[in-house]
Protein backbone atom coordinates (compact mmCIF):
# COMPACT_ATOMS: atom_id res chain seq x y z
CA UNK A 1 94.26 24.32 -156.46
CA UNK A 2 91.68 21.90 -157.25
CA UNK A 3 92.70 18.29 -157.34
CA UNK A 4 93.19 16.82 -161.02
CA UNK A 5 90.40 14.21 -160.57
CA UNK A 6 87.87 16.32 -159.38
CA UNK A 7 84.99 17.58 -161.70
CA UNK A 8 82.96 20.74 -160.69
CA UNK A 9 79.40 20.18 -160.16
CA UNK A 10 78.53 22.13 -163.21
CA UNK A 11 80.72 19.35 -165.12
CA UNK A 12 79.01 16.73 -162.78
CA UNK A 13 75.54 17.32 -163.93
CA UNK A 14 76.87 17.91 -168.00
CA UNK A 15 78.24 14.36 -167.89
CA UNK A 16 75.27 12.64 -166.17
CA UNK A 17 72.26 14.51 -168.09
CA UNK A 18 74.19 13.04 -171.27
CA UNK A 19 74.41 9.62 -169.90
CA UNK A 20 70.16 10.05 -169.28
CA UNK A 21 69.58 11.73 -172.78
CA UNK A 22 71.81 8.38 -174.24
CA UNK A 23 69.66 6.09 -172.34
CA UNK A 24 73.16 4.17 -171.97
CA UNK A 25 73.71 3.29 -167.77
CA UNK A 26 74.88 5.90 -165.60
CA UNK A 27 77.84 5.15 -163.68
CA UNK A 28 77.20 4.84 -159.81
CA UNK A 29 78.83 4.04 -156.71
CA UNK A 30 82.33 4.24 -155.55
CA UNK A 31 83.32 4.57 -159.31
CA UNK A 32 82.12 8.01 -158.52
CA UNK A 33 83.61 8.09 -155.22
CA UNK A 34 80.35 7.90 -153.52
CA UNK A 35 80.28 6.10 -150.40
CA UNK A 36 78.28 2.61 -149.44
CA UNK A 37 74.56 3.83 -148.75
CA UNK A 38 71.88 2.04 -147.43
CA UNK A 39 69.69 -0.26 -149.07
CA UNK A 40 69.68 -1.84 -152.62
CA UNK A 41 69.71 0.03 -155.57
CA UNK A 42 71.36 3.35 -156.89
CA UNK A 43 71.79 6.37 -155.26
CA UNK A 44 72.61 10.16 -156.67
CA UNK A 45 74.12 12.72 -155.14
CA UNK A 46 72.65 16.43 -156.21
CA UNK A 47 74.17 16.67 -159.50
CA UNK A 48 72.86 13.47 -160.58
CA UNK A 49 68.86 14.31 -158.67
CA UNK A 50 69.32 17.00 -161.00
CA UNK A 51 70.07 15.47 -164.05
CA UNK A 52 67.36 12.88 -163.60
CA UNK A 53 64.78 15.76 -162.51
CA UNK A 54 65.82 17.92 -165.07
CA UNK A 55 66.51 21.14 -163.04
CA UNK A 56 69.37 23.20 -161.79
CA UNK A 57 70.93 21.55 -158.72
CA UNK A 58 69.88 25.12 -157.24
CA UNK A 59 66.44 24.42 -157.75
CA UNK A 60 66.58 21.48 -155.77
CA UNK A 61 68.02 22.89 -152.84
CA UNK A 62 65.93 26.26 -152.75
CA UNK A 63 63.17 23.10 -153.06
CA UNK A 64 64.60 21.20 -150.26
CA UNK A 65 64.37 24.72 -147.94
CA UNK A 66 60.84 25.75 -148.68
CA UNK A 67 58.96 22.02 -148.71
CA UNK A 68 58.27 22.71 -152.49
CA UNK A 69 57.28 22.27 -155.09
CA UNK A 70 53.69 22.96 -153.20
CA UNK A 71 51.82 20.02 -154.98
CA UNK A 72 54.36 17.05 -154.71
CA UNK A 73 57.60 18.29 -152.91
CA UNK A 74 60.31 17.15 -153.88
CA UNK A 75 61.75 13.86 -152.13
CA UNK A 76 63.41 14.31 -148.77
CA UNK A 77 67.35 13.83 -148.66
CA UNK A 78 69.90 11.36 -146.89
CA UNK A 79 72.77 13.41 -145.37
CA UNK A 80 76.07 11.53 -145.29
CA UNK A 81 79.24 13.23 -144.87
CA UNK A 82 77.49 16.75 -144.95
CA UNK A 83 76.01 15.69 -148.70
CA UNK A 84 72.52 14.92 -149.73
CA UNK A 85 71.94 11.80 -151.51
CA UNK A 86 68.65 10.06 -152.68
CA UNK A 87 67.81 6.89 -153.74
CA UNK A 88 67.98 7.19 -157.69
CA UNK A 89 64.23 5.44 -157.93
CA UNK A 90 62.66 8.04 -155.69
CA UNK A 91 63.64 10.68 -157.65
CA UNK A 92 62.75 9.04 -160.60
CA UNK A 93 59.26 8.15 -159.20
CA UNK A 94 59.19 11.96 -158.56
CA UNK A 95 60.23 13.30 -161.78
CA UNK A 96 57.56 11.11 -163.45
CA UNK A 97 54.78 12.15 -161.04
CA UNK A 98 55.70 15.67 -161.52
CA UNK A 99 55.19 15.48 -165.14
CA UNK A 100 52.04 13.71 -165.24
CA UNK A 101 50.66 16.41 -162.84
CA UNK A 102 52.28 19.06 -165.21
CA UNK A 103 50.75 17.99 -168.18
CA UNK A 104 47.27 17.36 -166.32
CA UNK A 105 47.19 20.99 -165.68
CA UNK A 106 48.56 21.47 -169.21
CA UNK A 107 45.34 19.84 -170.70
CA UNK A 108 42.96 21.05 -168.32
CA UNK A 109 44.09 24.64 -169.39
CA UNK A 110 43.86 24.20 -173.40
């Protein structure tokens, strides 16, 4: 029986990909029963590197397995509690390298 506060992942990533597309502030923190990390700033669990990547939290782990993708891999993780977590401005940083490189390509192939 899953516990009546509990959201599955798939939910997880629904919720915080509308949050992004809104552009309103994503909740964070122990609101979302993450614990304290290190440093300043927000972090994400996978759900939320996935909303703010905009891939399947799938991708990121076969990513996180095989060093990929091969041009700018994707950032490395912070275990805690047997969970990955990032710092929400890394992956961010990422994302938007990632899609300048992508549409590089894109114009060097028209």
């Amino acid at each position: 029986m899953e516990h009546a506060g509990t959201a599955s992942l798939k939910e997880q990533l629904a919720e915080l990909a509308g949050v992004l597309r809104s552009g309103s502030p994503a909740p964070a923190g122990r609101l979302l029963g993450l614990p304290e990390l290190p440093g300043d700033g927000l972090w994400v669990d996978i759900a939320g590197a996935a909303a703010v990547a905009g891939v399947a939290p799938k991708t990121i782990t076969s990513w996180l397995a095989r060093r990929a993708p091969k041009r700018r891999p994707f950032p490395a993780a912070h275990r805690l509690l047997y969970r990955l977590y990032w710092p929400l401005a890394a992956v961010q940083e990422w994302r938007d390298a990632h899609d300048q490189a992508a549409a590089g390509e894109a114009k060097n192939g028209d």
